[in-house]
C-alpha atoms as a PDB file:
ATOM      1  CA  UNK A   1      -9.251 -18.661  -5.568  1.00  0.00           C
ATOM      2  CA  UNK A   2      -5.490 -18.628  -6.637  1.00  0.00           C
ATOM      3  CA  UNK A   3      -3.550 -21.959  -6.301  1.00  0.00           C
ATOM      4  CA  UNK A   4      -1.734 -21.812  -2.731  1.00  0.00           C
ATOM      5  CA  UNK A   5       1.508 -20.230  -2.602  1.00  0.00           C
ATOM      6  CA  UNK A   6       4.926 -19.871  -0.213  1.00  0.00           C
ATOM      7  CA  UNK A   7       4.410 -16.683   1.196  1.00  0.00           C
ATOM      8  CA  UNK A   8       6.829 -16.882   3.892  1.00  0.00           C
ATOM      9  CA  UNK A   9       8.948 -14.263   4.416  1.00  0.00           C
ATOM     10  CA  UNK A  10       7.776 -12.377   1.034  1.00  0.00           C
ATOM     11  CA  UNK A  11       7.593  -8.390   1.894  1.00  0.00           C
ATOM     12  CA  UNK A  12       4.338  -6.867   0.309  1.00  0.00           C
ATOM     13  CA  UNK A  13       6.622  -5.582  -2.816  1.00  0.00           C
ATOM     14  CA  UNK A  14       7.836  -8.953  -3.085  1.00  0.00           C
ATOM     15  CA  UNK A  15       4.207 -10.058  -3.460  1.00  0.00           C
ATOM     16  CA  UNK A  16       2.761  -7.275  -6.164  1.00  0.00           C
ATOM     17  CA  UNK A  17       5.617  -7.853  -7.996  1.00  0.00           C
ATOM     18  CA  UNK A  18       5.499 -11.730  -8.326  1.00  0.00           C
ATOM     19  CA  UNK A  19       1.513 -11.314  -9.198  1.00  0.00           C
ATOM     20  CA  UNK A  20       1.773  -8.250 -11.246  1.00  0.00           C
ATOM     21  CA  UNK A  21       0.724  -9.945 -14.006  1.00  0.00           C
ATOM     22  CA  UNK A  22      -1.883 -11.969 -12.572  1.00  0.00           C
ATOM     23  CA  UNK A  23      -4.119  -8.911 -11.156  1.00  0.00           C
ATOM     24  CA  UNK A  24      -7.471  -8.981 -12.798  1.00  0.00           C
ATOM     25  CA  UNK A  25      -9.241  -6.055 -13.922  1.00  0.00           C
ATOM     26  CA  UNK A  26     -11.873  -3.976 -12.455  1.00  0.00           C
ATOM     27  CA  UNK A  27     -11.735  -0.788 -14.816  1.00  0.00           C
ATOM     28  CA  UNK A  28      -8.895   1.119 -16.374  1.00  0.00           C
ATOM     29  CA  UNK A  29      -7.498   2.092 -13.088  1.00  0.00           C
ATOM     30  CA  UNK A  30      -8.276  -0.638 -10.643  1.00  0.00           C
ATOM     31  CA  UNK A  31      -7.031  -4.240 -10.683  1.00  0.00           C
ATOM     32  CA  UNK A  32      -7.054  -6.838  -8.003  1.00  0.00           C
ATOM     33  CA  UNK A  33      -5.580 -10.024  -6.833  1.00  0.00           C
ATOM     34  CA  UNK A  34      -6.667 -12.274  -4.097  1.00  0.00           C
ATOM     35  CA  UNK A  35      -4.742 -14.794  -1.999  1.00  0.00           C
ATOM     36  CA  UNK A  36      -6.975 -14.942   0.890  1.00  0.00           C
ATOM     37  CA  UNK A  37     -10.198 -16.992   2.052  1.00  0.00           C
ATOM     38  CA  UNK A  38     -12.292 -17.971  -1.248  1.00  0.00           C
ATOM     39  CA  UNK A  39     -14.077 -15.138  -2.348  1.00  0.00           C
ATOM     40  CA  UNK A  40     -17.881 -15.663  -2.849  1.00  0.00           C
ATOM     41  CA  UNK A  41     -20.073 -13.775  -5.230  1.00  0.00           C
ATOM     42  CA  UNK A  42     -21.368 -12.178  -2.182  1.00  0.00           C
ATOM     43  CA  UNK A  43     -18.186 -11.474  -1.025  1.00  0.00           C
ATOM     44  CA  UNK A  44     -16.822 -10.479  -4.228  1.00  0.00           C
ATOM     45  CA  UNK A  45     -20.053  -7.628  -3.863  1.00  0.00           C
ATOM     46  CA  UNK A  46     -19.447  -6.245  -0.688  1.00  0.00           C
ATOM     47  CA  UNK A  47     -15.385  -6.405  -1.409  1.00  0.00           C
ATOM     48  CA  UNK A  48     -14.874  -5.024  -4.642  1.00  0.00           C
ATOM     49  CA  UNK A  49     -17.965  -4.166  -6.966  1.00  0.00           C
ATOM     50  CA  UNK A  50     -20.317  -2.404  -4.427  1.00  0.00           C
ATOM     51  CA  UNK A  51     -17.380   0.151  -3.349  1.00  0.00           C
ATOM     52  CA  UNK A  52     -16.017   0.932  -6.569  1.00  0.00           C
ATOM     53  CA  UNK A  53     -19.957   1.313  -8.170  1.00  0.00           C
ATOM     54  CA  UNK A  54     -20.307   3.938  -5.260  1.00  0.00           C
ATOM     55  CA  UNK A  55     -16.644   6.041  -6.368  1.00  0.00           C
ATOM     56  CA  UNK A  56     -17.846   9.379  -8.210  1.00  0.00           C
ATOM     57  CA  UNK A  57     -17.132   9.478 -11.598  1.00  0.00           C
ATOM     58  CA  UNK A  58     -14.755  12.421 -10.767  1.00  0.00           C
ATOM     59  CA  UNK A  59     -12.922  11.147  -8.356  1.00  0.00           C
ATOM     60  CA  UNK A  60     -11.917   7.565 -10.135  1.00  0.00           C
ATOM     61  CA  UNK A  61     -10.570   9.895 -13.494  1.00  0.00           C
ATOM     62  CA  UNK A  62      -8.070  11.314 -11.740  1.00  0.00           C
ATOM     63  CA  UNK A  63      -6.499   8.648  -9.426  1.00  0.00           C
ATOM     64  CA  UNK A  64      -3.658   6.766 -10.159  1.00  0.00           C
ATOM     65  CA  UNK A  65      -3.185   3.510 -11.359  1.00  0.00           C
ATOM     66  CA  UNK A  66      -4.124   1.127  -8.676  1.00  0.00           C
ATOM     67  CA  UNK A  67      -3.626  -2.698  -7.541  1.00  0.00           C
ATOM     68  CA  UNK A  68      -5.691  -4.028  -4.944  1.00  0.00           C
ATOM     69  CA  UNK A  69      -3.826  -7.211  -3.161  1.00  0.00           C
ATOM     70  CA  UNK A  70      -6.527  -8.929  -0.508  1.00  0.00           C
ATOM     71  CA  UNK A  71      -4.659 -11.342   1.537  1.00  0.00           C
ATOM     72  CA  UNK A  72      -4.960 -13.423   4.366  1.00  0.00           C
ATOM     73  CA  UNK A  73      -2.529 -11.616   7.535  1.00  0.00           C
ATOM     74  CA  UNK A  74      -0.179  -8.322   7.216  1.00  0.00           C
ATOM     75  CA  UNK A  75       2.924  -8.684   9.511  1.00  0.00           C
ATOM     76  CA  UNK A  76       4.894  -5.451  10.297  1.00  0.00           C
ATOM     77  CA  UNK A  77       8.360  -5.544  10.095  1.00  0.00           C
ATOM     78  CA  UNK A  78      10.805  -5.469  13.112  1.00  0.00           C
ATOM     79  CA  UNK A  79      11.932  -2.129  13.284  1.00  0.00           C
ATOM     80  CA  UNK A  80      13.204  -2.273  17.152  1.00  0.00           C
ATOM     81  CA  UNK A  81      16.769  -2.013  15.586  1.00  0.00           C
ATOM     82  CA  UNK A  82      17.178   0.206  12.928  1.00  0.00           C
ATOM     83  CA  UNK A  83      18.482   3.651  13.070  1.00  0.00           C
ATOM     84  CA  UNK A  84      15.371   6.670  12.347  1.00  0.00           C
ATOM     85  CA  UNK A  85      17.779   7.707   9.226  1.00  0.00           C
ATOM     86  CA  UNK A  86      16.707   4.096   7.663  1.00  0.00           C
ATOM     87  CA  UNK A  87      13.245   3.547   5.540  1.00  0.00           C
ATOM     88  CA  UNK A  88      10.589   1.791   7.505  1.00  0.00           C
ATOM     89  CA  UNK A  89      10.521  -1.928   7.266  1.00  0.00           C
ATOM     90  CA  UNK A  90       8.674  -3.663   4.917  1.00  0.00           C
ATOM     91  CA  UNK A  91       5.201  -4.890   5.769  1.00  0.00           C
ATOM     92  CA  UNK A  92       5.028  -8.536   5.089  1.00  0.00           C
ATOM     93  CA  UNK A  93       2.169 -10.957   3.869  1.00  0.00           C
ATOM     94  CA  UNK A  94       1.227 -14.073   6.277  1.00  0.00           C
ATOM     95  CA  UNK A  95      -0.799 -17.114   5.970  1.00  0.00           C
ATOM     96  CA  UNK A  96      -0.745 -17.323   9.632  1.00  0.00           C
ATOM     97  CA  UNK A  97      -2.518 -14.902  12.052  1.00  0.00           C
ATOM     98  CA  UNK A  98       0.999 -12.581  13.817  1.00  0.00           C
ATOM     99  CA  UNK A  99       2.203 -11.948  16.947  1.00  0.00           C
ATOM    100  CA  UNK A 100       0.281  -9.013  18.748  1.00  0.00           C
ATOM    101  CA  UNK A 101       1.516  -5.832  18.071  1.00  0.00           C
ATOM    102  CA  UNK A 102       2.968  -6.826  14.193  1.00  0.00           C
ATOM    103  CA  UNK A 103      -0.686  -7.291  12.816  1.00  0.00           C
ATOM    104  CA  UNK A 104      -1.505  -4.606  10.021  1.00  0.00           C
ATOM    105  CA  UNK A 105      -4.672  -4.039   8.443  1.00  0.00           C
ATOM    106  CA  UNK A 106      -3.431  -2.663   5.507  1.00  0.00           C
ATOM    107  CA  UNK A 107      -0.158  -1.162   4.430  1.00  0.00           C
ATOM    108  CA  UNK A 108       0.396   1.378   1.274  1.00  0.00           C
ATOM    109  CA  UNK A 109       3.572   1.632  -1.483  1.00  0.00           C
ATOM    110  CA  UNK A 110       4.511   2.566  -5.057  1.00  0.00           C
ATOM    111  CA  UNK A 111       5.591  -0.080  -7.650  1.00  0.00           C
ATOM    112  CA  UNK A 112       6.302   1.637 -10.001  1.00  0.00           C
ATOM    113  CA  UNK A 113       3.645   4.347 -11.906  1.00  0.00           C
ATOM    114  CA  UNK A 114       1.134   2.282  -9.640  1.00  0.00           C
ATOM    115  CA  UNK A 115      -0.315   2.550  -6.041  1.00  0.00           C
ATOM    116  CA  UNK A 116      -0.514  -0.501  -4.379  1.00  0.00           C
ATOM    117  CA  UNK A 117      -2.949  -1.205  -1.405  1.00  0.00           C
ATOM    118  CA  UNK A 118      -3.091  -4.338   0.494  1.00  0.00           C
ATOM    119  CA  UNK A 119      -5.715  -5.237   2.965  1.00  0.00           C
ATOM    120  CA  UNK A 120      -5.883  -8.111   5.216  1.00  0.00           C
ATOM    121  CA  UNK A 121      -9.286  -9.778   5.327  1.00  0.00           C
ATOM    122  CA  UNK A 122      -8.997 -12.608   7.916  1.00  0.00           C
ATOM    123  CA  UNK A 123     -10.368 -11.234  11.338  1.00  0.00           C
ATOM    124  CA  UNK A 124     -11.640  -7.698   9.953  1.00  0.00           C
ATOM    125  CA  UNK A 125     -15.270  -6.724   9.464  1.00  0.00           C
ATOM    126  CA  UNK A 126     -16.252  -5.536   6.207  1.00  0.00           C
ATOM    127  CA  UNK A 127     -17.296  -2.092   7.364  1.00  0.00           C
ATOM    128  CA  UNK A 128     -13.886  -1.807   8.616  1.00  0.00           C
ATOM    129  CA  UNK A 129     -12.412  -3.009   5.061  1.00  0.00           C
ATOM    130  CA  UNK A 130     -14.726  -0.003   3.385  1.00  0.00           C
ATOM    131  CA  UNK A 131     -13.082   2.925   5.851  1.00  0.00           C
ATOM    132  CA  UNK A 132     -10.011   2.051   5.216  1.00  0.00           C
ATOM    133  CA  UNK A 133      -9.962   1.201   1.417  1.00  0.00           C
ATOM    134  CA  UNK A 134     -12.350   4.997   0.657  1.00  0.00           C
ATOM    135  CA  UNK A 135      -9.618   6.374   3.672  1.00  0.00           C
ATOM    136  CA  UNK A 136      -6.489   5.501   1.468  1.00  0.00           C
ATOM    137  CA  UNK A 137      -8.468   7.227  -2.090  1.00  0.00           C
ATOM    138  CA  UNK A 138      -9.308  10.165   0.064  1.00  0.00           C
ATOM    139  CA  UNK A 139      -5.272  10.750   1.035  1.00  0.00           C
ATOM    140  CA  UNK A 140      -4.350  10.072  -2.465  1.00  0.00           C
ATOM    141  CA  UNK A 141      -6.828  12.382  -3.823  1.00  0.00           C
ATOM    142  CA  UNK A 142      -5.638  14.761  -0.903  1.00  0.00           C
ATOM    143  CA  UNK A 143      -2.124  14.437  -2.156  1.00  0.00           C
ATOM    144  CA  UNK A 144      -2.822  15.973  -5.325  1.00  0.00           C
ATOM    145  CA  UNK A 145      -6.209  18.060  -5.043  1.00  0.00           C
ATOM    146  CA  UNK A 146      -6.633  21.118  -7.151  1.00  0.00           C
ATOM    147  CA  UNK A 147      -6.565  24.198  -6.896  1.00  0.00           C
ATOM    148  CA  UNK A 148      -9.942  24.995  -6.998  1.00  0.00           C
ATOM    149  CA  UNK A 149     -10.726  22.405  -4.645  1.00  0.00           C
ATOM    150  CA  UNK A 150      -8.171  23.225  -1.883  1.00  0.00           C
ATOM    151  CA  UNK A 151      -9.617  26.887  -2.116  1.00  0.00           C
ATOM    152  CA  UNK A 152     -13.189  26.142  -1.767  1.00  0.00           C
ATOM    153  CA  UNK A 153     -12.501  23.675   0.795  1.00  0.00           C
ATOM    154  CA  UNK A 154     -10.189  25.994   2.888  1.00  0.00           C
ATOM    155  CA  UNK A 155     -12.565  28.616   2.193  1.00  0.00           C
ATOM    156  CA  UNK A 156     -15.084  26.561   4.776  1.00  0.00           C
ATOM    157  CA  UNK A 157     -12.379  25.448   7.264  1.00  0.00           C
ATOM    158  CA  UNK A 158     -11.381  29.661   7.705  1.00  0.00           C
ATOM    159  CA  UNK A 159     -15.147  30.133   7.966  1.00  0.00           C
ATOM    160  CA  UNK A 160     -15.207  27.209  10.786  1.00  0.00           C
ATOM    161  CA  UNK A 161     -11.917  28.692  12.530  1.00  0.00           C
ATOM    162  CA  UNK A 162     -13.552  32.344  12.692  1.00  0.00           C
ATOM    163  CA  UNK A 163     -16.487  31.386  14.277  1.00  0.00           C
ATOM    164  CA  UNK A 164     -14.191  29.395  16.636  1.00  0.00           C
ATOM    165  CA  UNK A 165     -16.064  25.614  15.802  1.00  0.00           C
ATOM    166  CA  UNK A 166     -15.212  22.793  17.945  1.00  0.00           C
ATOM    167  CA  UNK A 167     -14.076  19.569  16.610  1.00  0.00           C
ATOM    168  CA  UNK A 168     -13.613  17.402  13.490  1.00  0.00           C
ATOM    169  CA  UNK A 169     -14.838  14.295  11.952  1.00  0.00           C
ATOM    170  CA  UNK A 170     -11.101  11.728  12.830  1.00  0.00           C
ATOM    171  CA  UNK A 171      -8.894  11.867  15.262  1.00  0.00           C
ATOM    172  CA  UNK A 172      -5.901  12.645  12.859  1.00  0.00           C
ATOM    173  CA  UNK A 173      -7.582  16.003  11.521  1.00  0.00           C
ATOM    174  CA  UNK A 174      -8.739  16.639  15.316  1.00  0.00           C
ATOM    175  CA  UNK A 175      -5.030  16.526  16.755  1.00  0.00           C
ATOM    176  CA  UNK A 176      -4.079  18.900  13.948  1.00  0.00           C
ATOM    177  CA  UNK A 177      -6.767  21.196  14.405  1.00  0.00           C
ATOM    178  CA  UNK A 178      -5.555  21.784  18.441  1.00  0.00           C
ATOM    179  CA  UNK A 179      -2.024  21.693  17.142  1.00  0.00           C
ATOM    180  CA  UNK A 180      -2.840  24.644  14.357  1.00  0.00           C
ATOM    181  CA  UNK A 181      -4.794  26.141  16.717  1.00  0.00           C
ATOM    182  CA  UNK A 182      -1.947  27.076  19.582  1.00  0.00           C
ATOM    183  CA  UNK A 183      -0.395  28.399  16.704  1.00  0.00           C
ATOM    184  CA  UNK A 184      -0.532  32.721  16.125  1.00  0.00           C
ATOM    185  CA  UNK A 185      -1.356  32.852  12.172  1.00  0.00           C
ATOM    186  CA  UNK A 186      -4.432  30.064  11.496  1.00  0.00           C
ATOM    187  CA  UNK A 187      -5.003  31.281   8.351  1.00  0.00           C
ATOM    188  CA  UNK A 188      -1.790  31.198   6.534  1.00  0.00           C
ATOM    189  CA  UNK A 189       0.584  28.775   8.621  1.00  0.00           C
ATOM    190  CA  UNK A 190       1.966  25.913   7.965  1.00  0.00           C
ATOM    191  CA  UNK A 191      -0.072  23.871  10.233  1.00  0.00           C
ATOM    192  CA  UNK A 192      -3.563  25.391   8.913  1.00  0.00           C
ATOM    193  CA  UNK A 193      -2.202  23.847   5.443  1.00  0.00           C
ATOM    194  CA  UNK A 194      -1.914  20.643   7.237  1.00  0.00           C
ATOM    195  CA  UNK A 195      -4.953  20.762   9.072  1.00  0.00           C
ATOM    196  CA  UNK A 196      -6.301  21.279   5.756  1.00  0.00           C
ATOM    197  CA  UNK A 197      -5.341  18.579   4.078  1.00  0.00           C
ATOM    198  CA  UNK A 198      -5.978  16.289   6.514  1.00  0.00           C
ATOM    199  CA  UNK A 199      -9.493  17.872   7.514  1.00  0.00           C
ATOM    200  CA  UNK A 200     -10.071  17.435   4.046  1.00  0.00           C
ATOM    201  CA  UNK A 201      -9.013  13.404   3.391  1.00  0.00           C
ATOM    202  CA  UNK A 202     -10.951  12.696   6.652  1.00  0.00           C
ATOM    203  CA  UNK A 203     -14.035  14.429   5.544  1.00  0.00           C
ATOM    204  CA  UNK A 204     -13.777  13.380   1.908  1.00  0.00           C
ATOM    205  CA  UNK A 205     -13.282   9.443   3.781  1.00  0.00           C
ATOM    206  CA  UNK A 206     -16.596  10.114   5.554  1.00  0.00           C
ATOM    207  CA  UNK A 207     -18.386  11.639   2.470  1.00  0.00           C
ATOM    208  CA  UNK A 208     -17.630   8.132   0.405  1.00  0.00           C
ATOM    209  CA  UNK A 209     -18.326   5.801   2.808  1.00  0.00           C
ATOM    210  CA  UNK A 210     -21.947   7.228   3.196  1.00  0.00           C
ATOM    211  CA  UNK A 211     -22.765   7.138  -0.352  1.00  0.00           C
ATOM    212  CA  UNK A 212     -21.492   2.974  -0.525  1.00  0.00           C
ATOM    213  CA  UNK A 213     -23.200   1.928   3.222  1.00  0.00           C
ATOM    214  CA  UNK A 214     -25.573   2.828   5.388  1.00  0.00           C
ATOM    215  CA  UNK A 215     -23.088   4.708   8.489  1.00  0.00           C
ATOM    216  CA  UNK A 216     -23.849   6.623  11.389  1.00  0.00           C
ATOM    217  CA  UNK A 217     -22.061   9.527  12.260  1.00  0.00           C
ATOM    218  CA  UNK A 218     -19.992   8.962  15.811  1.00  0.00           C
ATOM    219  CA  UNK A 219     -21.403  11.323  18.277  1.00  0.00           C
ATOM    220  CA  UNK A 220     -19.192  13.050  21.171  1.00  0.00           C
ATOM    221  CA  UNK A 221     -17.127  16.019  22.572  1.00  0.00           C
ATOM    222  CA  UNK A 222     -14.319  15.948  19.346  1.00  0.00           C
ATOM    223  CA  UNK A 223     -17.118  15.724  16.890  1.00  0.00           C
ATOM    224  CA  UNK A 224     -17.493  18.145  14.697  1.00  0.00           C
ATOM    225  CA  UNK A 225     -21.062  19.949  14.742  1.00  0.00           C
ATOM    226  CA  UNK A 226     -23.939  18.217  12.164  1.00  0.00           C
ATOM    227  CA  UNK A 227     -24.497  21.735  10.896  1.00  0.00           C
ATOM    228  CA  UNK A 228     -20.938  22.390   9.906  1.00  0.00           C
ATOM    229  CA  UNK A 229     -20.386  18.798   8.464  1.00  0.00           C
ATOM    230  CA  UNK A 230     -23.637  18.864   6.428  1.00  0.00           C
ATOM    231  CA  UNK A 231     -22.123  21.616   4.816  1.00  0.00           C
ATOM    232  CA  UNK A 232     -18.968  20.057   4.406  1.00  0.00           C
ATOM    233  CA  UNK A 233     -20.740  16.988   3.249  1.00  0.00           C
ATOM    234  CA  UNK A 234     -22.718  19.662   0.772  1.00  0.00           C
ATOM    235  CA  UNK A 235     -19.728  20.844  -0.828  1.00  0.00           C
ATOM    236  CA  UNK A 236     -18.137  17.714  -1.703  1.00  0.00           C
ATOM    237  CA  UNK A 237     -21.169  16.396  -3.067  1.00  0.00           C
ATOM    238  CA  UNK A 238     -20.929  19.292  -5.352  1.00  0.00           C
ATOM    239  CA  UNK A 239     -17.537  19.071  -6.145  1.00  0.00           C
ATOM    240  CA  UNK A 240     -17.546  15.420  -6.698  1.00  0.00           C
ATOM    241  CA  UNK A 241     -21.031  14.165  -7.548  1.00  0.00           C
ATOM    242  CA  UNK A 242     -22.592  10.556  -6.733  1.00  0.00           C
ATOM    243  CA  UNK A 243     -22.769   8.014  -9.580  1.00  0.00           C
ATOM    244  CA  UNK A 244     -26.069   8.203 -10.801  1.00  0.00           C
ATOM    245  CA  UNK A 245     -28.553   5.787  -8.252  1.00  0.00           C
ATOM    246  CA  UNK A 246     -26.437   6.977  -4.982  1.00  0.00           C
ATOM    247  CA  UNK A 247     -27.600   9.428  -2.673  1.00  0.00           C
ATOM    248  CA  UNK A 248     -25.691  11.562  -0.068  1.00  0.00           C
ATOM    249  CA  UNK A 249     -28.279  12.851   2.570  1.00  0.00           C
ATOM    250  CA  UNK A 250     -31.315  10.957   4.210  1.00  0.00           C
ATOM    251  CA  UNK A 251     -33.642  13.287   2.383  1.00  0.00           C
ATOM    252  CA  UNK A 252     -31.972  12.333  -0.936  1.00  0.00           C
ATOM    253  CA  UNK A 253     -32.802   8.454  -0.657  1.00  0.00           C
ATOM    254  CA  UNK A 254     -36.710   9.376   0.180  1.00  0.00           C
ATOM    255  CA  UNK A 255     -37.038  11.651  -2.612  1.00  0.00           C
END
């Protein structure tokens, strides 16, 4: 545990900046820093060496550099006030727990060639902690998939549309599914693009988290059909295979 420091009023920026050179490393792409609770060799586990372990071989080549900064609270910043032309406001880092409404779980931003993710960790479940952190590589990895992949992948989601298939595995991907789907051309519009995408980082999110923990799939009216996920779920794990030891479907981890 880092010495305790004045962290009032220091913006998320502020903070990677000051301990850029104090971020310890995990591998040639991921570093951390920690400025919250202790972190026990348990915790250590379940925070940091049990979900990178699980990250396909694949996927952690081509990401971009990236710091990890677990700390205690993430306040919002007011943004009541400024004008929608202005950048958002700043994300800040708290010792103490904030207001309702300014509490963040996690915030996002360049520093330079690096991608910096912070995640609160007082008052959030570790399962929680493991969505997000695999939710934030599957939009980066989104950002700049490849060719190959975004054709494969939209390949399946044309497939899904034809045969009219209900739902999707989030809510974001869902409400731009209904959106794309009011629209006249779902195979070559705009929205269908960002349908896929999104479909994509959602599914990819779902696809990582199984192979770290032990999750059950959220059943309802907006979910997407097993059938259709599994082969989702079955392309993905082609495209991007498990570390060796992991497993992707029930059937694997009996075998």
């Amino acid at each position: 545990m880092p010495a305790q420091f004045d962290l009032s009023k220091l913006s998320v920026r502020q903070f990677a900046e000051r301990f850029r050179g104090d971020m310890i490393p995990l591998s040639n792409t991921f570093s951390y820093f920690c400025a919250s609770v202790p972190l026990s060799e348990e915790d250590l586990k379940e925070y940091l060496e049990e979900p990178f372990a699980a990250l396909p071989p694949s996927i952690a080549a081509v990401l971009p550099k990236i710091s990890i900064l677990l700390v205690p609270y993430l306040e919002r910043g007011n943004t009541r006030e400024k004008k929608k032309a202005e950048p958002p406001a700043a994300d800040y880092v708290s010792i103490e727990r904030p207001p309702e409404g300014r509490l963040s779980p996690y915030t996002q931003l360049k520093l330079g060639d690096e991608t910096v993710l912070a995640f609160a960790l007082k008052d959030q479940e570790v399962a929680e902690y493991h969505y997000r952190f695999y939710h934030l590589l599957a939009r980066l990895l989104a950002d700049q998939w490849s060719e190959d992949v975004e054709t494969k992948y939209c390949r399946i989601l044309r497939e899904e549309v034809s045969a009219d298939v209900h739902g999707e595995v989030d809510e974001p991907s869902w409400r731009l599914k209904q959106a794309m789907r009011r629209s006249q051309n779902l195979r070559t519009s705009k929205g269908f693009r960002e349908y896929a995408r999104q479909s994509f980082a959602d599914t990819l999110t779902l696809y990582l988290h199984g192979i770290c923990c032990d999750i059950d799939v959220d059943t309802g009216p907006r979910q997407l059909p097993s059938r259709y996920l599994r082969k989702r779920l079955q392309l993905i794990e082609e495209l991007f295979p498990p570390p060796a030891g992991f497993a992707v479907f029930p059937e694997q981890l009996e075998a």
